[in-house]
PDB file of N, CA and C in Angstrom:
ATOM      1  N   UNK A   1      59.374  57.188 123.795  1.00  0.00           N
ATOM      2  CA  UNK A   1      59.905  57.265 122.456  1.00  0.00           C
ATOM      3  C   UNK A   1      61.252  58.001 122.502  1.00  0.00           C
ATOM      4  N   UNK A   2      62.190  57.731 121.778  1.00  0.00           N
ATOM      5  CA  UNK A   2      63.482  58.310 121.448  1.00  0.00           C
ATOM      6  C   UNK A   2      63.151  59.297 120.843  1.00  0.00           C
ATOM      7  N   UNK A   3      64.320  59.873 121.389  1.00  0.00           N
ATOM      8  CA  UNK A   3      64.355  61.668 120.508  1.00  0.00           C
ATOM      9  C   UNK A   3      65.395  61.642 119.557  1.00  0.00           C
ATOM     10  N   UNK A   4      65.105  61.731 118.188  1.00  0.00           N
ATOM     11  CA  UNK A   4      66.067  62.040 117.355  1.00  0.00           C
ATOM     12  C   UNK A   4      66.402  62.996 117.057  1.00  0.00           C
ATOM     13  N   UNK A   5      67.323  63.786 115.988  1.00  0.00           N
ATOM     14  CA  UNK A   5      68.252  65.052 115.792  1.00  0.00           C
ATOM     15  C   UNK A   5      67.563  65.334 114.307  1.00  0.00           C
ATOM     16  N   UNK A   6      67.138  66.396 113.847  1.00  0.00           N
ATOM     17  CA  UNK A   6      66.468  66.659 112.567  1.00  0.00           C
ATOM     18  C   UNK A   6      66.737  68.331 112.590  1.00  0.00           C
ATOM     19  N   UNK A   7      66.667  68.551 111.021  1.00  0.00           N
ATOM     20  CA  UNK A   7      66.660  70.151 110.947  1.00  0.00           C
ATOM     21  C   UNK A   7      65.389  69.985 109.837  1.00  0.00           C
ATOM     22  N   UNK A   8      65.091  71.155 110.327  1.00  0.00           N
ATOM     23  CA  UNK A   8      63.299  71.720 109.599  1.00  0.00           C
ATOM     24  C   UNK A   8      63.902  72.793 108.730  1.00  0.00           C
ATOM     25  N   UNK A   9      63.288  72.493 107.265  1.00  0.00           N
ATOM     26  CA  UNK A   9      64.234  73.465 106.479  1.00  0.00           C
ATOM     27  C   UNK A   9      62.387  74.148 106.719  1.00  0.00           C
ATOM     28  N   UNK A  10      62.733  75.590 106.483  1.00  0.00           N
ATOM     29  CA  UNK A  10      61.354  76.101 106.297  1.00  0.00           C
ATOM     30  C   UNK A  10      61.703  77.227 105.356  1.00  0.00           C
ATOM     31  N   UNK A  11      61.065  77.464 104.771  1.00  0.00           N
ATOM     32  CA  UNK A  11      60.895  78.633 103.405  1.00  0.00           C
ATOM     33  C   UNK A  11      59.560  79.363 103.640  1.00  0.00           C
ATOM     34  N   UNK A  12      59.687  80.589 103.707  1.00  0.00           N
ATOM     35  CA  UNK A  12      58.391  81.372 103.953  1.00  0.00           C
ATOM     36  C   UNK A  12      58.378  82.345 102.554  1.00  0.00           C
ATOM     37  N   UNK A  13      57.316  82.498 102.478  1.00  0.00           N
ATOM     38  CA  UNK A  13      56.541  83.510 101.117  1.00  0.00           C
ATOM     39  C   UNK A  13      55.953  84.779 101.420  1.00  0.00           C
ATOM     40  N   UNK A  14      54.841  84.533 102.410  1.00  0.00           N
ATOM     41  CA  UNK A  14      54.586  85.234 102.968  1.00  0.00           C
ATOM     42  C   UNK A  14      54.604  85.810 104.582  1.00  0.00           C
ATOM     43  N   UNK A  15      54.997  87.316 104.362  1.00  0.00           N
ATOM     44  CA  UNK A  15      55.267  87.606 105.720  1.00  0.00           C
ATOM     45  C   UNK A  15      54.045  87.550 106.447  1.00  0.00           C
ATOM     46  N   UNK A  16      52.975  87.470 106.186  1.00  0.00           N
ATOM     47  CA  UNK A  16      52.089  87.674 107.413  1.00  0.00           C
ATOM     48  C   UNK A  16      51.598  85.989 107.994  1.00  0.00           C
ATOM     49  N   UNK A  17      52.777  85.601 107.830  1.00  0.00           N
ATOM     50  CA  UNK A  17      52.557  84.083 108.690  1.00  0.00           C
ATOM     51  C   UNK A  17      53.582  84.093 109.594  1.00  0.00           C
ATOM     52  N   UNK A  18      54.469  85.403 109.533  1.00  0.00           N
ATOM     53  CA  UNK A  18      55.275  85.033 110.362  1.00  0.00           C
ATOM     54  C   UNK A  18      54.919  85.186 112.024  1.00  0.00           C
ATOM     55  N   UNK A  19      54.551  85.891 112.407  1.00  0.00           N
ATOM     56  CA  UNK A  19      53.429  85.629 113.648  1.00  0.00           C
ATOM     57  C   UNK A  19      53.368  84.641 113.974  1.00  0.00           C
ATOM     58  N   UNK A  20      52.262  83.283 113.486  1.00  0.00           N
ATOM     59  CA  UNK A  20      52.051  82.276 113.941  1.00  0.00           C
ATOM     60  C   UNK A  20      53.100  81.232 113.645  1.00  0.00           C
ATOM     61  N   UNK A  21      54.239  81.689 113.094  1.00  0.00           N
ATOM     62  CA  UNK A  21      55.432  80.636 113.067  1.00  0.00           C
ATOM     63  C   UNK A  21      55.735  80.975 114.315  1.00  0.00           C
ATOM     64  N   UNK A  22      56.339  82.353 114.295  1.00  0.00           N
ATOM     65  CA  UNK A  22      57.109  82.795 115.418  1.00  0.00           C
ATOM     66  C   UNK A  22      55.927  81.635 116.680  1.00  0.00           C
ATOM     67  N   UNK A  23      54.802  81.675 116.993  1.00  0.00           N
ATOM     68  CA  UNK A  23      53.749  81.823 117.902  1.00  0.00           C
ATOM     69  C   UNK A  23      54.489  80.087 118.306  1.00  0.00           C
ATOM     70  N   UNK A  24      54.292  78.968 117.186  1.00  0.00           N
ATOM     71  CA  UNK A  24      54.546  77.806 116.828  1.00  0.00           C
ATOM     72  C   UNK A  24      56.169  77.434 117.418  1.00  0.00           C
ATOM     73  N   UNK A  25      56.859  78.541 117.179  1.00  0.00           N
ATOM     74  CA  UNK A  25      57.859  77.940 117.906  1.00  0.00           C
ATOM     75  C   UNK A  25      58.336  78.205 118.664  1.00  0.00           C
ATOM     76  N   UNK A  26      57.648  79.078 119.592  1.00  0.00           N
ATOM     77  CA  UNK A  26      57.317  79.121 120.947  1.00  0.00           C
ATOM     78  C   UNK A  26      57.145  78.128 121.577  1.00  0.00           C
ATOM     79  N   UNK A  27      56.153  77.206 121.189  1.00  0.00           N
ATOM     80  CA  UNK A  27      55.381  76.514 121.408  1.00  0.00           C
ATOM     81  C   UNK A  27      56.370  75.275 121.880  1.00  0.00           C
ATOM     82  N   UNK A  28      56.892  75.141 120.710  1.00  0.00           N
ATOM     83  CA  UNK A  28      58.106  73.672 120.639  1.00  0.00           C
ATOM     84  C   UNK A  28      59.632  74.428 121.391  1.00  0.00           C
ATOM     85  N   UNK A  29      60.090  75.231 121.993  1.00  0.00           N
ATOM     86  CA  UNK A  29      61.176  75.744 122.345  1.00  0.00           C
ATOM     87  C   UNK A  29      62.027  74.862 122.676  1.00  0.00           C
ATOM     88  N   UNK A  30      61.307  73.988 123.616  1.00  0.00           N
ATOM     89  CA  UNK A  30      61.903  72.860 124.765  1.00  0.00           C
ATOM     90  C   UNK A  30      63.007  71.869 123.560  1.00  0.00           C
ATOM     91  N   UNK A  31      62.710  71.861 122.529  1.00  0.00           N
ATOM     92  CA  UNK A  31      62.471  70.959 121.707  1.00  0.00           C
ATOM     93  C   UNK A  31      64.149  71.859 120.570  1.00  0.00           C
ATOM     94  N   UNK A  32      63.842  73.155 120.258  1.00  0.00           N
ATOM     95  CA  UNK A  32      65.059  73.518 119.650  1.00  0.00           C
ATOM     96  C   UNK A  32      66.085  73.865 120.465  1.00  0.00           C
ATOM     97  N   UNK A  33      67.027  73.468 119.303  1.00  0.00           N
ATOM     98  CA  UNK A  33      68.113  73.815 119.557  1.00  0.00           C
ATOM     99  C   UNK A  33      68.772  74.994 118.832  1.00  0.00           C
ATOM    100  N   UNK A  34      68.242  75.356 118.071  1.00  0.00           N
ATOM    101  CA  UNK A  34      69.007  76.795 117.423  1.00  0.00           C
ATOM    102  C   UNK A  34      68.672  76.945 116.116  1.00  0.00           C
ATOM    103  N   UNK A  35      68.206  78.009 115.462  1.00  0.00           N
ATOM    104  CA  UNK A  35      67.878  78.530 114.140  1.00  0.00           C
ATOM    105  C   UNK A  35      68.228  79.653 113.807  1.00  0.00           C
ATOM    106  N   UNK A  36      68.373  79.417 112.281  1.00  0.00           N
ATOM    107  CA  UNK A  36      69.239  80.863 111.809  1.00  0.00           C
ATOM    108  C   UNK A  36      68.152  80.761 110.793  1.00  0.00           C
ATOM    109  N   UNK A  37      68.015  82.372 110.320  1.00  0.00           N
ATOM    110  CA  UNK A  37      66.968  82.708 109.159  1.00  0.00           C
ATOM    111  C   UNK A  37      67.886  83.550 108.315  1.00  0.00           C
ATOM    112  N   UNK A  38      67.246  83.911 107.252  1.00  0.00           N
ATOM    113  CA  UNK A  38      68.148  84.379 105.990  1.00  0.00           C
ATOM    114  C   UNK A  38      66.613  84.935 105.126  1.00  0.00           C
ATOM    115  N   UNK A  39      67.002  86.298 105.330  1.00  0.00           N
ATOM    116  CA  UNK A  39      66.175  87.283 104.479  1.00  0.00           C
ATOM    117  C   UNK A  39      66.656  87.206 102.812  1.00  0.00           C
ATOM    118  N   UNK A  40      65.708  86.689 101.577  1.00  0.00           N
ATOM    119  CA  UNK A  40      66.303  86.927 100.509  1.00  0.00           C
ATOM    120  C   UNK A  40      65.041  87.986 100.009  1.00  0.00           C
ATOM    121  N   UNK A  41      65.686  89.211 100.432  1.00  0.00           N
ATOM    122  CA  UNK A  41      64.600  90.069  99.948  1.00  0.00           C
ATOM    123  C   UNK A  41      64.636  90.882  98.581  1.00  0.00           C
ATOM    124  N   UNK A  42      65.457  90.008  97.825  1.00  0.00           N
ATOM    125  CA  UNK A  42      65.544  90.469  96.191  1.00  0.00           C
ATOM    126  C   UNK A  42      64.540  89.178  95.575  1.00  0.00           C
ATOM    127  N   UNK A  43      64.069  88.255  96.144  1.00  0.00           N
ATOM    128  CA  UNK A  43      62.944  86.981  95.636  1.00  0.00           C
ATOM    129  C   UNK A  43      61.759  87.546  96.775  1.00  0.00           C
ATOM    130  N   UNK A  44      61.849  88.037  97.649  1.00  0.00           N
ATOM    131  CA  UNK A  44      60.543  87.761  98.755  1.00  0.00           C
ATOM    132  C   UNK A  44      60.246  86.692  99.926  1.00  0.00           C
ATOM    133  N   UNK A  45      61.491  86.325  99.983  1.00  0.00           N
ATOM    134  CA  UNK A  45      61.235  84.829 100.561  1.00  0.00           C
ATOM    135  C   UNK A  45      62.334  84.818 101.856  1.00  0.00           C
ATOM    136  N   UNK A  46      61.832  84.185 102.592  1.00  0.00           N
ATOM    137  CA  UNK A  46      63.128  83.909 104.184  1.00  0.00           C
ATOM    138  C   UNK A  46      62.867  82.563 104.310  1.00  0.00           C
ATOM    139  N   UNK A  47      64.382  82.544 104.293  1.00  0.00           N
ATOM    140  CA  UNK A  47      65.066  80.951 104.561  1.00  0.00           C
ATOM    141  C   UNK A  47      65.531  80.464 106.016  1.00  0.00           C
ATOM    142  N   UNK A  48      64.477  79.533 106.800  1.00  0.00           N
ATOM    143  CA  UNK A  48      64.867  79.655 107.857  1.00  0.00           C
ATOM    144  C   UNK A  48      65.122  77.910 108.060  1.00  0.00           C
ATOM    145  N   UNK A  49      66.450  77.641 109.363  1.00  0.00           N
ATOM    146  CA  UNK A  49      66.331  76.138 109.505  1.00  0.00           C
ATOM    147  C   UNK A  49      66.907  76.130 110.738  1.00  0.00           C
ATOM    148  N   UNK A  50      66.105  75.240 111.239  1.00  0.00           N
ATOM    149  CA  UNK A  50      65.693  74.904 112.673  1.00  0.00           C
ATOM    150  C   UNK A  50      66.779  73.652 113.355  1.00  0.00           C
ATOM    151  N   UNK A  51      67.476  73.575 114.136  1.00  0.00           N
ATOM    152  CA  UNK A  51      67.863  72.422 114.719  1.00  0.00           C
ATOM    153  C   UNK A  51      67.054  71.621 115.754  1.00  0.00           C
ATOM    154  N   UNK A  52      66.454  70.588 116.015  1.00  0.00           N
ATOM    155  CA  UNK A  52      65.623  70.141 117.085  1.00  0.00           C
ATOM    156  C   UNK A  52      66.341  68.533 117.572  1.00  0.00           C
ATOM    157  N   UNK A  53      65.615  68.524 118.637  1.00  0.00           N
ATOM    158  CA  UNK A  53      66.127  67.338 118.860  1.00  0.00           C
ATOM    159  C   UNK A  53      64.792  67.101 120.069  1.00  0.00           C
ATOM    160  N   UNK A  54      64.574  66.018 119.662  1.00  0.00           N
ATOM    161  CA  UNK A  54      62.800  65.327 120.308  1.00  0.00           C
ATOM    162  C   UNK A  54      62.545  64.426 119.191  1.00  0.00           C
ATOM    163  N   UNK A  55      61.248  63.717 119.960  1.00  0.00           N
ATOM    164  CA  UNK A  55      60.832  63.010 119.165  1.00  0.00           C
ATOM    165  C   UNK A  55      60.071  62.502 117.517  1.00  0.00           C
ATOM    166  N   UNK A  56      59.992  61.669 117.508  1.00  0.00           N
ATOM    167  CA  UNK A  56      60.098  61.978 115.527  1.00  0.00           C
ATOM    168  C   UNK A  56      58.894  62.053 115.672  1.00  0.00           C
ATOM    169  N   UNK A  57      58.110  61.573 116.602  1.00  0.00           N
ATOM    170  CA  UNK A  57      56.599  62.449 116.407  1.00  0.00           C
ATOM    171  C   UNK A  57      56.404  64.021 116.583  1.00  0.00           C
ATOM    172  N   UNK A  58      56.958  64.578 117.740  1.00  0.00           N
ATOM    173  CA  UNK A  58      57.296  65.741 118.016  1.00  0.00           C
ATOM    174  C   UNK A  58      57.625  66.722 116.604  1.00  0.00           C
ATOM    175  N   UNK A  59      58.455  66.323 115.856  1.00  0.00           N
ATOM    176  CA  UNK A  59      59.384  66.912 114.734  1.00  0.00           C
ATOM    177  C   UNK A  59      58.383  66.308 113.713  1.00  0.00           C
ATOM    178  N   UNK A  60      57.454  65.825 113.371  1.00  0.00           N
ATOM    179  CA  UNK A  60      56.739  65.869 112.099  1.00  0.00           C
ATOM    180  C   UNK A  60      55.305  66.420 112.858  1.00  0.00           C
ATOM    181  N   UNK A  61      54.971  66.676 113.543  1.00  0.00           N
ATOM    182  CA  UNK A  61      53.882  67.441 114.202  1.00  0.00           C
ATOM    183  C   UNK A  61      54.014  68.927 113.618  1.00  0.00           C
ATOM    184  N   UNK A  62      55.387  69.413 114.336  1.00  0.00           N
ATOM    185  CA  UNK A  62      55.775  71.077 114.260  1.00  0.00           C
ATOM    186  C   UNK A  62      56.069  71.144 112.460  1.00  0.00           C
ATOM    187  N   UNK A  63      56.346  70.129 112.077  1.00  0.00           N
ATOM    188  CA  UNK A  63      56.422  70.419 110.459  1.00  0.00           C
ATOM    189  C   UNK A  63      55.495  70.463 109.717  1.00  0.00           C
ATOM    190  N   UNK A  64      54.650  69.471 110.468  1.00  0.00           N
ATOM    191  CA  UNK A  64      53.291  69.843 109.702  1.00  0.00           C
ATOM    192  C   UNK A  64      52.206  70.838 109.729  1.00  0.00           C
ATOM    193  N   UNK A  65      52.729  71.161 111.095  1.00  0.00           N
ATOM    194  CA  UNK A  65      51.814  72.596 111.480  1.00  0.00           C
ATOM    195  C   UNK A  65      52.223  73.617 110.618  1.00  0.00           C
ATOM    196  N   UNK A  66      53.535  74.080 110.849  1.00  0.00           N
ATOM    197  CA  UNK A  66      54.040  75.133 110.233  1.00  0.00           C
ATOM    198  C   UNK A  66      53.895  74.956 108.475  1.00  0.00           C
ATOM    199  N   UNK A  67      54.179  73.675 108.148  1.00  0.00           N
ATOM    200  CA  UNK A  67      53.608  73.674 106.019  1.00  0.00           C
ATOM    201  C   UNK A  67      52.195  73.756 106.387  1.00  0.00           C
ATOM    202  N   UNK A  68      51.223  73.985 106.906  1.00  0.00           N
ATOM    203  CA  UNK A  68      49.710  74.451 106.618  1.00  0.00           C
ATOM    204  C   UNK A  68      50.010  75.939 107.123  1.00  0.00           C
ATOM    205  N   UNK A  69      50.718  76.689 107.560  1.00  0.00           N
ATOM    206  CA  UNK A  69      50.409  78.577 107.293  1.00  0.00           C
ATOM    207  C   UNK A  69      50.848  79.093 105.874  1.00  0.00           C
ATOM    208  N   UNK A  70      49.635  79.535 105.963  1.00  0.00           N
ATOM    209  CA  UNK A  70      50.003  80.693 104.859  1.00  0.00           C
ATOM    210  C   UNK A  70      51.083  80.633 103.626  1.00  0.00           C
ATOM    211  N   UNK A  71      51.113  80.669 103.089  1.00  0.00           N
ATOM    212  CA  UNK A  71      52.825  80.826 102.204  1.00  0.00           C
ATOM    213  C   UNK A  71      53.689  80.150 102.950  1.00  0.00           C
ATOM    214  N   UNK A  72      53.546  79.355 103.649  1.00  0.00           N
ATOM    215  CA  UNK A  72      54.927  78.639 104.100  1.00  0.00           C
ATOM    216  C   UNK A  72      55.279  77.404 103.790  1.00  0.00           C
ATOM    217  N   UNK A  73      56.357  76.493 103.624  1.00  0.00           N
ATOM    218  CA  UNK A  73      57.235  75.598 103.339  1.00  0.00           C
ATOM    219  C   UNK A  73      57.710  74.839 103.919  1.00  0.00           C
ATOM    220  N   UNK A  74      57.259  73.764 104.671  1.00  0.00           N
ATOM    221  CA  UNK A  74      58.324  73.120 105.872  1.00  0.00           C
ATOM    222  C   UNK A  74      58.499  71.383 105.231  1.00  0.00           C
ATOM    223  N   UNK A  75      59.854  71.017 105.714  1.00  0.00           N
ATOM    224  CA  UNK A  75      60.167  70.082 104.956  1.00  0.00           C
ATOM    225  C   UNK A  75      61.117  69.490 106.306  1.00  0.00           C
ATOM    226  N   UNK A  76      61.228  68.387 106.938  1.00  0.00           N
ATOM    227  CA  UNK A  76      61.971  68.033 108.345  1.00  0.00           C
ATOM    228  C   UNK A  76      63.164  66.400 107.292  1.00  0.00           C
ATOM    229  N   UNK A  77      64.309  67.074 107.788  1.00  0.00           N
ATOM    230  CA  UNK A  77      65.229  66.218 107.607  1.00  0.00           C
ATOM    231  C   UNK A  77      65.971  65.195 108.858  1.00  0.00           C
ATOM    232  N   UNK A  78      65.763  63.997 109.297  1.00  0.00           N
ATOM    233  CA  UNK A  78      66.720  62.835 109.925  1.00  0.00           C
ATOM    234  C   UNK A  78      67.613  62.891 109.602  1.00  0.00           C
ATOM    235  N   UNK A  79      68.830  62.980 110.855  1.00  0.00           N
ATOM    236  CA  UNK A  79      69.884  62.735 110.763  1.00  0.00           C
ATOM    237  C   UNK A  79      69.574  61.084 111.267  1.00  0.00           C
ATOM    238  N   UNK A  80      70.594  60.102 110.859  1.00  0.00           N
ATOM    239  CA  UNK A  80      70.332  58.780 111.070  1.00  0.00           C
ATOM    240  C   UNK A  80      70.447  58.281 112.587  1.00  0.00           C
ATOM    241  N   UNK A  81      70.065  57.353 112.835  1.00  0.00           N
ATOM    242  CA  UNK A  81      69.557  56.657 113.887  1.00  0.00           C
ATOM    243  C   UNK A  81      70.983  55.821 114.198  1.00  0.00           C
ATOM    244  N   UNK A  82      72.037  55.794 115.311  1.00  0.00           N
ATOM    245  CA  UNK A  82      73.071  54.672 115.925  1.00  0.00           C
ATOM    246  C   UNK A  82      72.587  53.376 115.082  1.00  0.00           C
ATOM    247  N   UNK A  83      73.471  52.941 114.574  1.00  0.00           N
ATOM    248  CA  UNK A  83      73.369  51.740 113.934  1.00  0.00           C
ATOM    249  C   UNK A  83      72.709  52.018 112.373  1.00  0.00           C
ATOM    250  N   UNK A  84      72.016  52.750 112.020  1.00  0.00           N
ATOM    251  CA  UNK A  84      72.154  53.104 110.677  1.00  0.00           C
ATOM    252  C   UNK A  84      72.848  53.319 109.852  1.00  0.00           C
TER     253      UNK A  84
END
């Protein structure tokens, strides 16, 4: 399977999931390419987004794992496919 280019927007609520995010993207490392997070600690919430590049099974796997913890938010965006 082809590896496509996607960013994982993720929004967290609660901090005590951050553990098994952190744990989760461990897991997929091979797979990112770089994330920046953003504390908005006047709402409670951290804004984090992921660059990956793997497969589109790969990248809706780790998205779906991470939207079932706790207070968390994950939402995976495609960049388009050559010839799209």
């Amino acid at each position: 399977m082809e590896n496509r280019m996607a960013v994982l927007a993720v929004i967290v609520r609660d901090s005590g999931s951050a553990a098994a995010l952190n744990a989760l993207l461990h897991q997929y490392e091979d797979c990112i390419l770089g994330r920046m997070g953003i504390p908005c600690r006047d709402r409670g919430i951290r804004l984090i987004s992921i660059a990956l590049d793997a497969p589109a099974d790969v990248i809706s796997a780790l998205a779906g794992k991470i939207g079932r913890l706790e207070g968390v938010t994950a939402k995976a965006v495609y960049a388009p496919q050559d010839g799209s």
